[in-house]
N, C-alpha and C. Protein backbone atom coordinates (compact mmCIF):
# COMPACT_ATOMS: atom_id res chain seq x y z
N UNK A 1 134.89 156.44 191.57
CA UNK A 1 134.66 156.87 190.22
C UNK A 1 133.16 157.14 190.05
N UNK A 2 133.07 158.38 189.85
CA UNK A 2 131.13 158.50 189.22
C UNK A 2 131.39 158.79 187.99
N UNK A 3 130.34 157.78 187.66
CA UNK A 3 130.08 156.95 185.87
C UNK A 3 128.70 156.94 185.53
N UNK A 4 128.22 157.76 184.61
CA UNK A 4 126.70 157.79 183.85
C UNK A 4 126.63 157.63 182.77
N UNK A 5 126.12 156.77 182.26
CA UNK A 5 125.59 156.17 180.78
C UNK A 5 124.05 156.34 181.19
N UNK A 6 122.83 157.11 180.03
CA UNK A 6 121.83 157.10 180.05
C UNK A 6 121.06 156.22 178.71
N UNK A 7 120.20 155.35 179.17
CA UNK A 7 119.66 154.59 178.25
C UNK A 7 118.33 154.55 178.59
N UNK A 8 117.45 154.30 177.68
CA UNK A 8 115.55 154.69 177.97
C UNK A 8 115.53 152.48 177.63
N UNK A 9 114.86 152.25 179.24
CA UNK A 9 114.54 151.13 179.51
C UNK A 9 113.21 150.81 178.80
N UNK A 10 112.62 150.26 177.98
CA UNK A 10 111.31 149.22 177.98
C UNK A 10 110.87 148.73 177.81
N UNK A 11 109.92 147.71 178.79
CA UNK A 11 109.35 146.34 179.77
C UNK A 11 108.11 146.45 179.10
N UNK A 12 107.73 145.25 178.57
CA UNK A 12 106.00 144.74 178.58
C UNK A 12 105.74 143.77 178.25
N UNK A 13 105.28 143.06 179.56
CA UNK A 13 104.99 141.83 180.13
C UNK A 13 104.36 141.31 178.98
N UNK A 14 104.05 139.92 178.85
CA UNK A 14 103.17 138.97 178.20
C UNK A 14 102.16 139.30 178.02
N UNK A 15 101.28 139.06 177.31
CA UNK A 15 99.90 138.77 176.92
C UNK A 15 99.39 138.11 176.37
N UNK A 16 98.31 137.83 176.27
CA UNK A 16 97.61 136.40 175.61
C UNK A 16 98.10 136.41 174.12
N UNK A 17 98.29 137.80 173.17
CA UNK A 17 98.17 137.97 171.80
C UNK A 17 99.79 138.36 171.82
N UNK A 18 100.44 138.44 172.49
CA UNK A 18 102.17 138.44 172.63
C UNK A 18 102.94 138.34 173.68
N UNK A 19 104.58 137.81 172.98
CA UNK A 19 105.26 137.38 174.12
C UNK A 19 106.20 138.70 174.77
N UNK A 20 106.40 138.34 176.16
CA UNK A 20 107.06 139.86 176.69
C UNK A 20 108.18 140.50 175.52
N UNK A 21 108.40 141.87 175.82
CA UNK A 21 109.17 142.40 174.94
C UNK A 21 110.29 143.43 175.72
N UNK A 22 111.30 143.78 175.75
CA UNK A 22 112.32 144.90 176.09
C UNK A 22 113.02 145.27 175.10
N UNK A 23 113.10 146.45 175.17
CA UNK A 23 113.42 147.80 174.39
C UNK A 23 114.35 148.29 175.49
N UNK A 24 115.84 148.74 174.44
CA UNK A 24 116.84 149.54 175.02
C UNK A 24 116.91 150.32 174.21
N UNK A 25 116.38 151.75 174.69
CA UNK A 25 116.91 153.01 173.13
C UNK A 25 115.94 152.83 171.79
N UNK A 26 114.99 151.83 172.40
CA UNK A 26 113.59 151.48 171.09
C UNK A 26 114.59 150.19 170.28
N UNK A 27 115.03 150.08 170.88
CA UNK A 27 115.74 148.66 170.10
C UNK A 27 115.67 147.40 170.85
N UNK A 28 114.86 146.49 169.91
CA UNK A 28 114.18 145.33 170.70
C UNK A 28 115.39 144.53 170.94
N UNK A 29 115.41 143.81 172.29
CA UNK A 29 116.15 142.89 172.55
C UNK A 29 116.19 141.43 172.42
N UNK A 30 114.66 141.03 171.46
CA UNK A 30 114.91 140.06 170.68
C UNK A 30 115.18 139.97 169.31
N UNK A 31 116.43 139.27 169.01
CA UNK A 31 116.93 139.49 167.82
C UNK A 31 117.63 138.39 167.30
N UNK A 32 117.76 138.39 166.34
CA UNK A 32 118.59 137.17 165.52
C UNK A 32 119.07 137.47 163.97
N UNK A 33 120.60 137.08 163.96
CA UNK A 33 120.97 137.55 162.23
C UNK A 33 122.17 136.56 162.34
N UNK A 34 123.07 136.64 161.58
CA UNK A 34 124.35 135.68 161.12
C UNK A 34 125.43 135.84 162.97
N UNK A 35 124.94 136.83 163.27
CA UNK A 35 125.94 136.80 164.55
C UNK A 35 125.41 136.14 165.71
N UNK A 36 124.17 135.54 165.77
CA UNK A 36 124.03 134.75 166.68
C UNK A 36 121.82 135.46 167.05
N UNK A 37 121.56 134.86 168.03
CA UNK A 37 120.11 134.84 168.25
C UNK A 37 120.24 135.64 169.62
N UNK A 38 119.25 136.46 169.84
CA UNK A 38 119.15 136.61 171.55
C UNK A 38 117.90 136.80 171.71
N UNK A 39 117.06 135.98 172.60
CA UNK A 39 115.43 135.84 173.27
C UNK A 39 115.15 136.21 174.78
N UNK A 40 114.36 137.12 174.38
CA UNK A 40 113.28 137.32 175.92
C UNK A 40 112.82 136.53 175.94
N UNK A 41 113.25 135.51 177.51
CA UNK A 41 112.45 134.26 177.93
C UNK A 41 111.15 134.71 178.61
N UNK A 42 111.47 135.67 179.94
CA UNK A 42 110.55 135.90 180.50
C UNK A 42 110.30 137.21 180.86
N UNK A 43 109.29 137.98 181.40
CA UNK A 43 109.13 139.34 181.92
C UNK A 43 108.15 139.35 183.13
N UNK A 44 108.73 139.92 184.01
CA UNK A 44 107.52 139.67 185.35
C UNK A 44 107.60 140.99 186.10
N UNK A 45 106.84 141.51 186.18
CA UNK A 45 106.73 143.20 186.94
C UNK A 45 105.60 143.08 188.11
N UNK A 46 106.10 143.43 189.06
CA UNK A 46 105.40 143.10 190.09
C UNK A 46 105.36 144.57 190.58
N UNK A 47 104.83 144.83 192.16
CA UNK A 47 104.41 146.18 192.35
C UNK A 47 106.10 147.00 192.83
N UNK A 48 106.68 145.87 193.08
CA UNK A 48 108.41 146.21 193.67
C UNK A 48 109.54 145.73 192.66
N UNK A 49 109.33 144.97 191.76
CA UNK A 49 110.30 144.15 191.61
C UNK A 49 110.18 144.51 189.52
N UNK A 50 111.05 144.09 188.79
CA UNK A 50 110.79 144.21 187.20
C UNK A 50 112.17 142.75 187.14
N UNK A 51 111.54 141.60 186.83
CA UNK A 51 112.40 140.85 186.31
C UNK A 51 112.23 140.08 184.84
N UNK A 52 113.85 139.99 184.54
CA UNK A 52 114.01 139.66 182.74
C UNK A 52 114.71 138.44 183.01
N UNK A 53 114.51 137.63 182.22
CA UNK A 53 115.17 136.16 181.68
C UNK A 53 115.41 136.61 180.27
N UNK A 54 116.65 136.25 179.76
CA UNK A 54 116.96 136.42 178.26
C UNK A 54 118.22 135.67 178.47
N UNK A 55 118.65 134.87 176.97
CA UNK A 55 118.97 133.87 176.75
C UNK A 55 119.88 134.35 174.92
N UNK A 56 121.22 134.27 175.37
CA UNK A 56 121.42 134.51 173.87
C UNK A 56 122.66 133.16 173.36
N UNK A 57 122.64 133.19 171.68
CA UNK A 57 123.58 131.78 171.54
C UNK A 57 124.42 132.29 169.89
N UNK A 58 126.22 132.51 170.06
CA UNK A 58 126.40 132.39 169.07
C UNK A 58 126.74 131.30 168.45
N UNK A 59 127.16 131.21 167.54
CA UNK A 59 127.29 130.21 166.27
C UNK A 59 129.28 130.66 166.52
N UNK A 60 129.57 129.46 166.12
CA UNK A 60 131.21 129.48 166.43
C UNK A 60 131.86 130.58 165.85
N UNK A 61 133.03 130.82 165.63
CA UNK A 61 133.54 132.12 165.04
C UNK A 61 135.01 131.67 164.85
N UNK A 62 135.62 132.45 163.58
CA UNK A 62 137.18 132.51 163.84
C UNK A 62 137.26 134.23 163.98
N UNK A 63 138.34 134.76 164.96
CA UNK A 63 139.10 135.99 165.73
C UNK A 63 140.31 135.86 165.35
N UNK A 64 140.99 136.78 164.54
CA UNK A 64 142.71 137.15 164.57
C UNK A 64 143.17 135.41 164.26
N UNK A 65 142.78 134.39 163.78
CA UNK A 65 143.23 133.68 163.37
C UNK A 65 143.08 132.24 164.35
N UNK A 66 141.92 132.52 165.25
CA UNK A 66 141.97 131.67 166.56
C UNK A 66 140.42 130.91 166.00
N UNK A 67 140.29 129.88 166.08
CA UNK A 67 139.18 129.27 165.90
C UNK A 67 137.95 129.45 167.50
N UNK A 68 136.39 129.65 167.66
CA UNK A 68 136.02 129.68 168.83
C UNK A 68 134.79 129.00 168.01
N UNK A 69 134.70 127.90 169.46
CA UNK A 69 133.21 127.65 169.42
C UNK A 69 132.22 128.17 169.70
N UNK A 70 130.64 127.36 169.44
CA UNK A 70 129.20 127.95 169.31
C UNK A 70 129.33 128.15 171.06
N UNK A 71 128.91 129.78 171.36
CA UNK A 71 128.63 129.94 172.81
C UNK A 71 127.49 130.30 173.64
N UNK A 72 126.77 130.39 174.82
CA UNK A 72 125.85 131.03 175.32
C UNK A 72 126.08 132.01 176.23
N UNK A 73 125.18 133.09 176.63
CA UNK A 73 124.65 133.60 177.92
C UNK A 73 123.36 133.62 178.06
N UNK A 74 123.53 133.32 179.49
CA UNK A 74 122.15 133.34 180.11
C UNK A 74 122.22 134.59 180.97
N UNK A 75 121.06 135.08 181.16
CA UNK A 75 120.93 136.98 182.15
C UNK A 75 119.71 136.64 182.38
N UNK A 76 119.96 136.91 183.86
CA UNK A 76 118.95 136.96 184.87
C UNK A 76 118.90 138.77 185.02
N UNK A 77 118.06 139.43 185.00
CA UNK A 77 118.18 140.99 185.78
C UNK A 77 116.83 140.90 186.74
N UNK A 78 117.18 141.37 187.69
CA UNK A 78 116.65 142.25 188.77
C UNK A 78 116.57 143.59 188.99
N UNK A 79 115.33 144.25 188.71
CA UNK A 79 115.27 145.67 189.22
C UNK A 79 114.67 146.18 190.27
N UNK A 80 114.83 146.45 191.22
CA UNK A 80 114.23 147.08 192.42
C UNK A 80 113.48 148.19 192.16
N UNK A 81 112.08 148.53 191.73
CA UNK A 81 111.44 149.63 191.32
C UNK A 81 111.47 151.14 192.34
N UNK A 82 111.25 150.51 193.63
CA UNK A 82 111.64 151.57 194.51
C UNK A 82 112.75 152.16 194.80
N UNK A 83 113.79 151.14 194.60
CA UNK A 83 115.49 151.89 194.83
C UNK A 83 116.18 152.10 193.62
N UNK A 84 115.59 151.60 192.36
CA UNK A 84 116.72 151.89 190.90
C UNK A 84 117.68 151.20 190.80
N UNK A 85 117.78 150.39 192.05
CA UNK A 85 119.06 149.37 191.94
C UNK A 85 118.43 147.93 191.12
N UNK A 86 119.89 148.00 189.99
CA UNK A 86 119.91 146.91 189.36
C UNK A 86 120.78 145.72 189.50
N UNK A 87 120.24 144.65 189.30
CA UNK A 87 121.59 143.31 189.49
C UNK A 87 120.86 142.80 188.27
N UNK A 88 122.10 142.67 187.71
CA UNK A 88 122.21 141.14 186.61
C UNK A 88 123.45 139.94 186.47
N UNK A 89 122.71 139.22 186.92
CA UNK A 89 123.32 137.43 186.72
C UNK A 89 123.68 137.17 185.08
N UNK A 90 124.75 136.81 184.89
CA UNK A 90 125.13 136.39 183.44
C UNK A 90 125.78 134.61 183.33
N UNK A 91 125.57 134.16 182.86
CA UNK A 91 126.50 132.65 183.04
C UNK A 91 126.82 132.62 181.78
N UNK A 92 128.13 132.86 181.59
CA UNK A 92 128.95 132.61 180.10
C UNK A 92 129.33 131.54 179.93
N UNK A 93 128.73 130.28 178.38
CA UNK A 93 129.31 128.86 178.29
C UNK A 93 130.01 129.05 176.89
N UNK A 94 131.35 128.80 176.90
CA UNK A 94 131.66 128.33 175.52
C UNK A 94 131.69 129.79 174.58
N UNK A 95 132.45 129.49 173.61
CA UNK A 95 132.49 130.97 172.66
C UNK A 95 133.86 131.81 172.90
N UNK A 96 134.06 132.83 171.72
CA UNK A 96 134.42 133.77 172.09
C UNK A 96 134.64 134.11 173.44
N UNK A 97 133.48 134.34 174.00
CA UNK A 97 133.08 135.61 175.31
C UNK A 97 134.03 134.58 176.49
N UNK A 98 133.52 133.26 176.37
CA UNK A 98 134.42 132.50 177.30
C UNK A 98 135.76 132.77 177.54
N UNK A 99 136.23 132.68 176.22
CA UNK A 99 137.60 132.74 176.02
C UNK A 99 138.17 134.56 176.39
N UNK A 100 137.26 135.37 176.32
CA UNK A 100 138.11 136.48 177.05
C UNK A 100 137.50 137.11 178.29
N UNK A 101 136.14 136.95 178.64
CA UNK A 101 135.51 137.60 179.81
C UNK A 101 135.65 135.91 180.77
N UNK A 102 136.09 134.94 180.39
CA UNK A 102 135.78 133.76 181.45
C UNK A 102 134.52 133.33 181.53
N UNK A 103 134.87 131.62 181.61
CA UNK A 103 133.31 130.84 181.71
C UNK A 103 132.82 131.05 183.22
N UNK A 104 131.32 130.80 182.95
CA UNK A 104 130.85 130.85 184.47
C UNK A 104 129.90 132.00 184.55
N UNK A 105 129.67 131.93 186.00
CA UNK A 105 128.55 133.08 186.46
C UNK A 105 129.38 134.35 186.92
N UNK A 106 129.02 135.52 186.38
CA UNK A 106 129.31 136.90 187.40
C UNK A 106 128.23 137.54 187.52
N UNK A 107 128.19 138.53 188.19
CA UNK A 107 126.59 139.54 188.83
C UNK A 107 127.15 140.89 189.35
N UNK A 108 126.42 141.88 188.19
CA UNK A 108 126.61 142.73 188.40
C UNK A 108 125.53 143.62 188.96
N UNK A 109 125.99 144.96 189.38
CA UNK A 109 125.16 145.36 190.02
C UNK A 109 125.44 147.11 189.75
N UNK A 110 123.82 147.66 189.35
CA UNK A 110 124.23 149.11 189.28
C UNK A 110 122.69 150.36 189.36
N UNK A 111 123.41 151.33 189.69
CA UNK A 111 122.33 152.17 190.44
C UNK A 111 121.53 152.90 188.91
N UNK A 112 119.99 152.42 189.20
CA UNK A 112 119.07 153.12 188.03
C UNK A 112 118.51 154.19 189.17
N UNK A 113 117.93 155.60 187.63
CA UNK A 113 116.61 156.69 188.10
C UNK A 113 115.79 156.08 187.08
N UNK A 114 114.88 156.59 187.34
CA UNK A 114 113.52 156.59 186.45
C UNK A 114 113.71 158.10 185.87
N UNK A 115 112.85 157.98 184.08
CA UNK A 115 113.53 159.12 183.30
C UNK A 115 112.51 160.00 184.01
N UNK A 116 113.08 161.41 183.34
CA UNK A 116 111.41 162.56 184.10
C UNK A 116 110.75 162.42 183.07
N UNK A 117 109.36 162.65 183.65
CA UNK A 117 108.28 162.47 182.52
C UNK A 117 108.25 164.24 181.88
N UNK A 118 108.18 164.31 180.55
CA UNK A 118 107.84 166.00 180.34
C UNK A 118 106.49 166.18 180.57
């Protein structure tokens, strides 16, 4: 199956006067409202490598009449700057997401380009 979804990635590391930040589509990926919180833990860009720690937690929920508890994920990503290949680690605890994607760790893995510059 060849499958393309295009999305504008971006990364910027820490600094003394702020904490790292990622942008998908200009939409920050730290966020928080009534549906739950999600935080950039960490950002580390090296001359090969672009890695993210982010950490998200909902607040319990009722679905179609099913009660679910408060849940997490944790995401590890890995980007390979030279090959576009991506992996991300997820560990699903508790929640919703438990209850239909399964608790535990999966790792996915998928092929990035870099956009063209105009």
């Amino acid at each position: 199956m060849n499958y393309t979804e295009t999305y504008e990635l971006k990364v910027t590391p820490a600094s003394k006067k702020e904490k790292a930040k990622v942008f998908i589509d200009d939409r920050d990926l730290d966020l928080a409202d009534e549906l739950g919180r999600q935080t950039i833990k960490s950002v580390l860009i090296t001359e090969s490598t672009v890695l993210i720690s982010m950490e998200a937690h909902f607040p319990p929920e009722s679905f179609d009449g099913v009660q679910y508890g408060a849940g997490s994920v944790i995401t590890a990503i890995t980007i390979n700057r030279a090959t576009g290949q991506l992996r991300k680690a997820e560990t699903v605890k508790g929640g919703i997401l438990s209850a239909t994607l399964g608790e535990g760790s999966k790792t996915y893995q998928e092929q990035c380009t870099a956009a063209k510059k105009p």
